[in-house]
N, C-alpha and C. Protein backbone atom coordinates (compact mmCIF):
# COMPACT_ATOMS: atom_id res chain seq x y z
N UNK A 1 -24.12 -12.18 32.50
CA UNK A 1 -22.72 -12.31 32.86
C UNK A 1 -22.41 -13.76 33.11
N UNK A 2 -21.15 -14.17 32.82
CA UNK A 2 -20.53 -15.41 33.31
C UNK A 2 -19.09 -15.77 34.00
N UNK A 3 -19.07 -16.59 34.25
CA UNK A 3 -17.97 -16.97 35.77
C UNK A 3 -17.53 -18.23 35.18
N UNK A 4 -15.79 -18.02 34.56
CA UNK A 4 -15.72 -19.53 33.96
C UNK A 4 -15.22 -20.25 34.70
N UNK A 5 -14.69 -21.46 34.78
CA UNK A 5 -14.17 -22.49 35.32
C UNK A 5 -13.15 -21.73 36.34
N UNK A 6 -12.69 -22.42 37.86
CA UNK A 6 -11.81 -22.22 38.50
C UNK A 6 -11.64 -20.47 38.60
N UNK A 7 -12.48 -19.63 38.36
CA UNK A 7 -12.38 -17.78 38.58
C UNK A 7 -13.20 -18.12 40.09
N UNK A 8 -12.02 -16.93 40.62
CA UNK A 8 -12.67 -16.53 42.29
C UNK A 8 -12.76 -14.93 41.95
N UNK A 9 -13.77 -14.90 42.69
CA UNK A 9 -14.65 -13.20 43.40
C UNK A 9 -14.52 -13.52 44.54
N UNK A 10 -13.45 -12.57 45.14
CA UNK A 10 -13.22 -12.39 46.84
C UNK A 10 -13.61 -10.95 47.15
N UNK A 11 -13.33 -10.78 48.32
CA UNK A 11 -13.67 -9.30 49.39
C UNK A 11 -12.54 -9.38 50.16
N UNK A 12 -12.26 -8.17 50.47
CA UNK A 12 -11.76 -7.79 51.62
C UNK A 12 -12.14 -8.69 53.23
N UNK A 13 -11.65 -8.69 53.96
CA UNK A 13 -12.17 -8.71 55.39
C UNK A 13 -13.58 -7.84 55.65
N UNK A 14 -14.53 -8.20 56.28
CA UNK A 14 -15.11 -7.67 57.06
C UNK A 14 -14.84 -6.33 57.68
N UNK A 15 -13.74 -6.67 58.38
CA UNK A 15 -13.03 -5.70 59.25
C UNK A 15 -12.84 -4.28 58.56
N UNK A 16 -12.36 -4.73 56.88
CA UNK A 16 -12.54 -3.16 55.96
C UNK A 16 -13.86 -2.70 55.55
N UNK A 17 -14.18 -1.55 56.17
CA UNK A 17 -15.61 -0.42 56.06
C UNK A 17 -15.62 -0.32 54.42
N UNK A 18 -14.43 0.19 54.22
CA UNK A 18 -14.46 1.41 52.61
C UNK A 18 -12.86 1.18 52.33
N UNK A 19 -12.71 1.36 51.05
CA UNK A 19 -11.72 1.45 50.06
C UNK A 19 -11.08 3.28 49.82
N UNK A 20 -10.43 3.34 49.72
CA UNK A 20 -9.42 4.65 49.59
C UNK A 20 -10.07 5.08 48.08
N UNK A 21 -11.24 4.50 47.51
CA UNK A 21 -11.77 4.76 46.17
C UNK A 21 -13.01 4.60 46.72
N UNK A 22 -13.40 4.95 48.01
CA UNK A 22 -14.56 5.30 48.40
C UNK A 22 -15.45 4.36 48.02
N UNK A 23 -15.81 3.08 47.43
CA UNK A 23 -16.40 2.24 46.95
C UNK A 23 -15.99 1.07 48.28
N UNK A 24 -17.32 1.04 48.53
CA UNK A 24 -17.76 -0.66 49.56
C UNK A 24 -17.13 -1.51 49.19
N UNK A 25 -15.88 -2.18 49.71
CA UNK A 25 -15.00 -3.64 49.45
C UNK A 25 -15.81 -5.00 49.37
N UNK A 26 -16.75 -4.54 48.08
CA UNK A 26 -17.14 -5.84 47.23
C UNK A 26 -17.35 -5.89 45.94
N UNK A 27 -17.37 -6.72 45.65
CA UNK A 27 -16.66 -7.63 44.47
C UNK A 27 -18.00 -7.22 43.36
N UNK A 28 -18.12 -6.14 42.63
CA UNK A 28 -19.33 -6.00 41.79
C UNK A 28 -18.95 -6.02 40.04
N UNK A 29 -19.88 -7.06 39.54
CA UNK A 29 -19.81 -7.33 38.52
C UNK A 29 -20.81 -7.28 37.77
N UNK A 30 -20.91 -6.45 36.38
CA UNK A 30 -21.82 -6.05 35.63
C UNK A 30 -22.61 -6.80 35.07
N UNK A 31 -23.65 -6.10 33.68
CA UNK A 31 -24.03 -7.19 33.05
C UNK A 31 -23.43 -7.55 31.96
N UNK A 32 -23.43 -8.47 30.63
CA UNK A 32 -22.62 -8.78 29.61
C UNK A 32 -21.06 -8.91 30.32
N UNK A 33 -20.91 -9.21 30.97
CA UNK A 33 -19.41 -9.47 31.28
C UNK A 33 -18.98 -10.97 31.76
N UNK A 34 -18.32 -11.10 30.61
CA UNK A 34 -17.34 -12.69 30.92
C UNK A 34 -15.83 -12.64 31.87
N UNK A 35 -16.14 -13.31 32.55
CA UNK A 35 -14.67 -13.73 33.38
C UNK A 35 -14.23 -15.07 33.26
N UNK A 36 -13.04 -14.96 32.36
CA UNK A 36 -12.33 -15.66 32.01
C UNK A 36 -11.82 -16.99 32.84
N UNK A 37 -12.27 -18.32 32.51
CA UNK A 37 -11.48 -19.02 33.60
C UNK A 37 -9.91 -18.72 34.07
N UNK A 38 -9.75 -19.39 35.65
CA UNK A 38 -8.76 -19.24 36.27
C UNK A 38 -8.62 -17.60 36.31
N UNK A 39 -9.42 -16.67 36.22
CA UNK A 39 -9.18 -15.04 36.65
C UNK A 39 -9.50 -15.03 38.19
N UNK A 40 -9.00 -13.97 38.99
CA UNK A 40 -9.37 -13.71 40.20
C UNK A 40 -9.47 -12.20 40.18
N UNK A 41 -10.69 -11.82 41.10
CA UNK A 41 -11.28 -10.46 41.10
C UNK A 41 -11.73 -10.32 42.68
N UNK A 42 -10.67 -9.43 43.00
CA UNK A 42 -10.85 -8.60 44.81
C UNK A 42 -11.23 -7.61 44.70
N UNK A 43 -12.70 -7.57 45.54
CA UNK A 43 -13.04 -6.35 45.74
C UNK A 43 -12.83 -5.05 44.98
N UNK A 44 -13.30 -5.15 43.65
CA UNK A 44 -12.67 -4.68 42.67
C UNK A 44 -14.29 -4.04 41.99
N UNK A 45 -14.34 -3.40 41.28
CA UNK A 45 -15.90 -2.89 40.29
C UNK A 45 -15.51 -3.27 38.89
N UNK A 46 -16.34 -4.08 38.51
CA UNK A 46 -16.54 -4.18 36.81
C UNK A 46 -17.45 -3.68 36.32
N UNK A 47 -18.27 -2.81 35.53
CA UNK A 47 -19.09 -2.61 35.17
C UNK A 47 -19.83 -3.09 34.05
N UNK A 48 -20.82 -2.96 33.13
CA UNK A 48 -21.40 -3.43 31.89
C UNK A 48 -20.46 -4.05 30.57
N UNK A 49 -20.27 -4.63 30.32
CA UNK A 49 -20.12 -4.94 28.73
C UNK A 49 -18.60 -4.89 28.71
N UNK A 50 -18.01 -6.18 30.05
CA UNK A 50 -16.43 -6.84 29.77
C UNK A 50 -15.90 -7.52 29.56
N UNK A 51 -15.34 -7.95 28.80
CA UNK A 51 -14.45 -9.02 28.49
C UNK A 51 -13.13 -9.34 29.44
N UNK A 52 -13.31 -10.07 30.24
CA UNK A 52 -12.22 -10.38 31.31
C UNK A 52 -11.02 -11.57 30.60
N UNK A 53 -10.44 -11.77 30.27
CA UNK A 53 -9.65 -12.77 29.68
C UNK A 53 -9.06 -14.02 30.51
N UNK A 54 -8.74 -14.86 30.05
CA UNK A 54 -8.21 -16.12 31.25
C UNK A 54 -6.92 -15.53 32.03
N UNK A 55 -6.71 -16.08 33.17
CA UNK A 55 -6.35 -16.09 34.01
C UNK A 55 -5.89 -14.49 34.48
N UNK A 56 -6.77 -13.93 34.46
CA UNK A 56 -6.50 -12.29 34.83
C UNK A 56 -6.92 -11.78 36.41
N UNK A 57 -5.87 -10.92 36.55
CA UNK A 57 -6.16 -10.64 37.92
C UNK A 57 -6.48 -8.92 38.51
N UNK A 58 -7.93 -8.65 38.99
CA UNK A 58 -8.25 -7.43 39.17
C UNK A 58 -7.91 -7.35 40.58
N UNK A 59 -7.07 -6.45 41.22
CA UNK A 59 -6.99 -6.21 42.67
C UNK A 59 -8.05 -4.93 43.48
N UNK A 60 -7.85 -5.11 44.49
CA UNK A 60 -9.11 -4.43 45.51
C UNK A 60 -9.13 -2.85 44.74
N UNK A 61 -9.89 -2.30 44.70
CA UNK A 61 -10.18 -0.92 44.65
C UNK A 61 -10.22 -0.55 43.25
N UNK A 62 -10.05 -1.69 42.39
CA UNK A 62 -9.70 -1.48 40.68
C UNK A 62 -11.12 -0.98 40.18
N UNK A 63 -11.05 -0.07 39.07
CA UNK A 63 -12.61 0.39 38.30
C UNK A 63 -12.32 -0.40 37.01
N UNK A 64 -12.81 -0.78 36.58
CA UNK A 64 -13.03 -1.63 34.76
C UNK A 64 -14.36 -1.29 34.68
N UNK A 65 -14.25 -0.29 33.45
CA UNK A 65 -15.60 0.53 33.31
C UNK A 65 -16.03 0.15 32.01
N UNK A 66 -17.23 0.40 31.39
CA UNK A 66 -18.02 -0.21 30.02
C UNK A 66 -16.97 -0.48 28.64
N UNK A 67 -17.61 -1.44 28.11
CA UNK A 67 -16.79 -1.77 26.95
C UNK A 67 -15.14 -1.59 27.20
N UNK A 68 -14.76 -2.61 27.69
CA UNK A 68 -13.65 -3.04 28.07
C UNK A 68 -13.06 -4.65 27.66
N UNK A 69 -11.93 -4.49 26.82
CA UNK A 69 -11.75 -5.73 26.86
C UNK A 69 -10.00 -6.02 27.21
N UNK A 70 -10.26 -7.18 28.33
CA UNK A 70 -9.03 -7.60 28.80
C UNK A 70 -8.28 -8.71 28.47
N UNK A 71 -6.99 -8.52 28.43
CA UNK A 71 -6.53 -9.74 27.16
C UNK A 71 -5.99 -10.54 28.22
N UNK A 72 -5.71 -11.87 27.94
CA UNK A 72 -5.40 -12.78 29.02
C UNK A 72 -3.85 -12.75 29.48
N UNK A 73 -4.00 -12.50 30.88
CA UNK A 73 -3.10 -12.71 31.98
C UNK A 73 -2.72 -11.22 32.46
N UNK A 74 -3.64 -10.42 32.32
CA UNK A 74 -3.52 -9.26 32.60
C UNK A 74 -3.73 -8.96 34.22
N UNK A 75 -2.73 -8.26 34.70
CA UNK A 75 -3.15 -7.85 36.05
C UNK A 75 -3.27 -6.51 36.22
N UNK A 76 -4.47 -6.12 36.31
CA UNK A 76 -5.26 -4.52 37.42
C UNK A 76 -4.48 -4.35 38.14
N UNK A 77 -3.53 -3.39 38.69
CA UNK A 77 -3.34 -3.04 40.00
C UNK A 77 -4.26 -2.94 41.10
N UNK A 78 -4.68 -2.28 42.32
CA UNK A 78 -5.11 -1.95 43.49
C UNK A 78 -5.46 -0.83 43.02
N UNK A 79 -6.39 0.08 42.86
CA UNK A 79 -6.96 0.96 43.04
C UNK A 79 -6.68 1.79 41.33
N UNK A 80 -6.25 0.63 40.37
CA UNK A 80 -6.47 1.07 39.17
C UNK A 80 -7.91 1.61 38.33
N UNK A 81 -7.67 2.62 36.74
CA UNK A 81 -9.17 2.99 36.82
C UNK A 81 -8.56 2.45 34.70
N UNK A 82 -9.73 1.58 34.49
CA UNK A 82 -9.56 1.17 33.36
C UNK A 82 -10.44 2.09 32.49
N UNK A 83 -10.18 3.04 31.77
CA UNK A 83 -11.39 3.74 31.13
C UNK A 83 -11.92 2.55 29.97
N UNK A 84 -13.52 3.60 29.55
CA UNK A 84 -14.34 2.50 28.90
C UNK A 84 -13.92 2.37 27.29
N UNK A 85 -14.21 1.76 26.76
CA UNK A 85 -14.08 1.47 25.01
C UNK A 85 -12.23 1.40 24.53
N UNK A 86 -11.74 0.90 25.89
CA UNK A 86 -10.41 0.70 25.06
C UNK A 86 -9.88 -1.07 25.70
N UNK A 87 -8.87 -1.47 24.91
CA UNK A 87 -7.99 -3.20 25.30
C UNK A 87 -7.08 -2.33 25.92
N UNK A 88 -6.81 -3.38 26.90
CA UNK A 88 -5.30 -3.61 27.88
C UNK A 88 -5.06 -5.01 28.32
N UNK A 89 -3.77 -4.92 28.06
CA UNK A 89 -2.96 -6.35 28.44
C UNK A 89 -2.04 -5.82 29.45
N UNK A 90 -0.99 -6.91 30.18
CA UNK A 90 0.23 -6.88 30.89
C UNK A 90 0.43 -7.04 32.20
N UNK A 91 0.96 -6.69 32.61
CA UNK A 91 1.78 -6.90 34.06
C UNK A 91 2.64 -5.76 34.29
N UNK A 92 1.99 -4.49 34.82
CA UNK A 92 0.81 -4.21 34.95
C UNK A 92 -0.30 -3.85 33.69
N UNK A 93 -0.87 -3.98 33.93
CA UNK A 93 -1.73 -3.58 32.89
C UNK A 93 -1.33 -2.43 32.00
N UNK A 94 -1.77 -2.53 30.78
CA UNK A 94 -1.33 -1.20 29.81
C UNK A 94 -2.21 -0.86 28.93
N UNK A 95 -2.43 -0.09 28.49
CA UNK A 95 -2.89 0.80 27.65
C UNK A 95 -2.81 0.23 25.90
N UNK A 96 -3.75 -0.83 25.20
CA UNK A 96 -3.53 -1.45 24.11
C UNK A 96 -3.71 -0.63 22.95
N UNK A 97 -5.04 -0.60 22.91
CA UNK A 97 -5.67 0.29 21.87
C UNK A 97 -6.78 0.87 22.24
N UNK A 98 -8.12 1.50 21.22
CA UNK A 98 -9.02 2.03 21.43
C UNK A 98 -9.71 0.59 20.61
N UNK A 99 -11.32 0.04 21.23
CA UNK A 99 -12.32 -0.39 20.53
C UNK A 99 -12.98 -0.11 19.30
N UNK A 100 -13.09 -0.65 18.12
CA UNK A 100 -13.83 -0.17 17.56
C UNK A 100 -15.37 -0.88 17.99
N UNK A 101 -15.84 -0.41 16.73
CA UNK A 101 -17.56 -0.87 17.04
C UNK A 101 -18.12 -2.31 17.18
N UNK A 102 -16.79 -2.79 15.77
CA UNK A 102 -17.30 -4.50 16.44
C UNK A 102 -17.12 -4.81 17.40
N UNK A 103 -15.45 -4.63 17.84
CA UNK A 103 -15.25 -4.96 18.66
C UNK A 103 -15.96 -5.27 20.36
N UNK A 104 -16.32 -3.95 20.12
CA UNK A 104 -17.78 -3.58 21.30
C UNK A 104 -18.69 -4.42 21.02
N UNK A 105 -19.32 -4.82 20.17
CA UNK A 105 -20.23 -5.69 19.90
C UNK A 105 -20.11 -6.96 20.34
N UNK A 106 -19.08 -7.24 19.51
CA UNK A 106 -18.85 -8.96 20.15
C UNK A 106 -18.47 -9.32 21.60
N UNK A 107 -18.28 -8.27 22.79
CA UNK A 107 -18.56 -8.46 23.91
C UNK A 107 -20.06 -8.75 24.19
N UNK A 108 -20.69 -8.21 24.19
CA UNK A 108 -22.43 -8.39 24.31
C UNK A 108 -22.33 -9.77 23.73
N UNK A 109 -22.15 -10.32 22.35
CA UNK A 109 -22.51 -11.05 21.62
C UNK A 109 -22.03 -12.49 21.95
N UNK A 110 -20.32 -12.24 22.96
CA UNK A 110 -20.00 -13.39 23.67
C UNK A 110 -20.61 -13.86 25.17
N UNK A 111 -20.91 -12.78 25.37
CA UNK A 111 -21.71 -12.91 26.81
C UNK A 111 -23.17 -13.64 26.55
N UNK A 112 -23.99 -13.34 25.36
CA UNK A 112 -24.98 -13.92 24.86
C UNK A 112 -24.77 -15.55 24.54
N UNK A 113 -23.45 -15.22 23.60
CA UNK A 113 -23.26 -17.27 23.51
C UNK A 113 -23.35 -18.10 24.25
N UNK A 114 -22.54 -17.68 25.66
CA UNK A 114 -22.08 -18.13 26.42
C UNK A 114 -22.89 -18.49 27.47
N UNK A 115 -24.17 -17.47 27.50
CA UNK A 115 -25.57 -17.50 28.11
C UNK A 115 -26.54 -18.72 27.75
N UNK A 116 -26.24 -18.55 26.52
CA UNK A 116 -27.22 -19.52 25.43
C UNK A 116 -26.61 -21.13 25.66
N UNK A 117 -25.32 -21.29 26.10
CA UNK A 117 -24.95 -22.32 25.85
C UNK A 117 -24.93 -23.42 27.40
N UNK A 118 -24.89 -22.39 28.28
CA UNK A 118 -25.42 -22.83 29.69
C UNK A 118 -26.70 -23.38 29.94
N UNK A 119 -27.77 -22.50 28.96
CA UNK A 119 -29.31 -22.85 28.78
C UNK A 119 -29.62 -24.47 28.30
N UNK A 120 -28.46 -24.21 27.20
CA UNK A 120 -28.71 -25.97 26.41
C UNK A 120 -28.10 -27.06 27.42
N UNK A 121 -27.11 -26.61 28.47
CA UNK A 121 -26.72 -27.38 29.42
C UNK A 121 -27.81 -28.17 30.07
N UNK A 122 -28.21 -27.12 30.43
CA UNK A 122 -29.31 -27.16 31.97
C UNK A 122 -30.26 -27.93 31.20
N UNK A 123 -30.76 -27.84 30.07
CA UNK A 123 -31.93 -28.52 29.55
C UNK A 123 -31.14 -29.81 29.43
N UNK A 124 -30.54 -30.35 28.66
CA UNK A 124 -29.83 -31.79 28.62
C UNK A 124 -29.31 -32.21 29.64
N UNK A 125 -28.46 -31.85 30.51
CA UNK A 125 -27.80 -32.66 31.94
C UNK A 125 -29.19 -32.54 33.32
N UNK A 126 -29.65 -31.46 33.15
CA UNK A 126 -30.52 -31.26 34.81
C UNK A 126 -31.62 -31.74 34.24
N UNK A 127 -32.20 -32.79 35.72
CA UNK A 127 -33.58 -33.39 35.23
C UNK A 127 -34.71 -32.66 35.86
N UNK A 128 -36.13 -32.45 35.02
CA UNK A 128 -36.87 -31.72 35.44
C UNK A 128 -37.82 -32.79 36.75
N UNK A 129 -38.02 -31.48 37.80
CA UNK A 129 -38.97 -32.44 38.78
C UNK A 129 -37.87 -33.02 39.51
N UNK A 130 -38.55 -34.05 39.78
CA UNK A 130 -37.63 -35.19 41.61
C UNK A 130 -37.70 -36.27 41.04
N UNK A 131 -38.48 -36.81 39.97
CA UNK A 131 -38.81 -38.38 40.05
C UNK A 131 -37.38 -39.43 39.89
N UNK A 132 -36.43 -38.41 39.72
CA UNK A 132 -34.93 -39.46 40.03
C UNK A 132 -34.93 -39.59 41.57
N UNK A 133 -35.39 -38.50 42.40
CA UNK A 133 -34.88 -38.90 43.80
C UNK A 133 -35.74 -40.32 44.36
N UNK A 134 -37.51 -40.15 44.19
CA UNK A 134 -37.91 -41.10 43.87
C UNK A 134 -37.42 -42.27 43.43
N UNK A 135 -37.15 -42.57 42.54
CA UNK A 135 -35.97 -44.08 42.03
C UNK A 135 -35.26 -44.14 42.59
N UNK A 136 -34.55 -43.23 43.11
CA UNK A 136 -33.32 -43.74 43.89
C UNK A 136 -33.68 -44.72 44.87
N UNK A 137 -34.43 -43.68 46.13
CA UNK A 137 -35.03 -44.73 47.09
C UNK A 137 -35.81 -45.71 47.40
N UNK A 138 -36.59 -45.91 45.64
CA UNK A 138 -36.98 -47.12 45.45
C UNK A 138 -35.80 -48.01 45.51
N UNK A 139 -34.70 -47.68 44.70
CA UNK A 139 -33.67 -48.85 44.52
C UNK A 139 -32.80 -48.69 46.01
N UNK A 140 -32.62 -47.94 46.93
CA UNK A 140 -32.18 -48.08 48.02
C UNK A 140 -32.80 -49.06 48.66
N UNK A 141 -34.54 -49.34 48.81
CA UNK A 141 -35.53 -49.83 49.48
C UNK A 141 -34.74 -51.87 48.68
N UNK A 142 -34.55 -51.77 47.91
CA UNK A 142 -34.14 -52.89 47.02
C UNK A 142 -35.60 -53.21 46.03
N UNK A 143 -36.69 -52.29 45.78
CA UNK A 143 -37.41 -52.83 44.99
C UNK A 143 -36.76 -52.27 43.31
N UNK A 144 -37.88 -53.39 42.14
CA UNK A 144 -37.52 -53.06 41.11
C UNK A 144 -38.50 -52.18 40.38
N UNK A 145 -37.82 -51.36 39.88
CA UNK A 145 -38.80 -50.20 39.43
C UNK A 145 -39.00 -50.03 37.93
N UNK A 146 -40.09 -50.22 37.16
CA UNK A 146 -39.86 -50.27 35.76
C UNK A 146 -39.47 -48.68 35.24
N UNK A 147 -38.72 -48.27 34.27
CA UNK A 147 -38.31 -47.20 33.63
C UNK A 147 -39.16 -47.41 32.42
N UNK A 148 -39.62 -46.25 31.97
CA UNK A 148 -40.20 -45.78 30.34
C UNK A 148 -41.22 -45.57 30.49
């Protein structure tokens, strides 16, 4: 699963035990499922294999169940139940079409890219080991430190 740019996962208060959908007021999110930057998701259930779209908003008690895909700027109501293998868009949300098979597919298959492409991150930007922290405080200390 992935969490794009600027998307919040909130909860309820503390203070709320349980949801009127009988589900614990937290924020559970499946596997294969992309959330779209700038989306926000309260205390809400996503399950396996979703496509969340940009800036979409799931409210507390909402179900988004398997193979689901959400088109961008869509808002869940509160205690909405998204059945599995179909699109919805809107304000409130609506009823688009039914999935076909690719379609289903290329959820998994974007969640995979998108996996894969974080991997090539981490290998090129993050350095393996400490020996930068090392240098640093050599060059804090003011000595010169050869590189290569």
């Amino acid at each position: 699963s992935n969490i794009q740019n600027r998307a919040v996962l909130n909860t309820l208060p503390s203070s709320v035990k349980g949801l009127q959908s009988g589900f614990p007021p937290v924020c559970h999110v499946g596997h294969y499922v992309s959330v779209g930057a700038g989306s926000v998701l309260v205390s809400c259930r996503v399950e396996d294999l979703v496509d969340i779209g940009e800036k979409c908003t799931i409210m507390e008690g909402a179900l988004v169940e398997s193979n689901v895909i959400l088109e961008p700027g869509t808002v869940v109501p509160a205690y909405a139940r998204i059945p599995s293998g179909q699109r919805w868009g809107g304000n409130p949300a609506q009823f688009i079409a039914n999935l076909n098979a690719d379609e289903k597919a290329a959820i998994e298959t974007k969640a995979e890219e998108i996996h894969q492409q974080a991997r090539e991150h981490n290998v090129e930007f993050l350095p393996y080991g400490n020996t930068y922290v090392h240098l640093e405080e050599l060059e804090k200390k003011g000595v010169d430190a050869i590189q290569g």
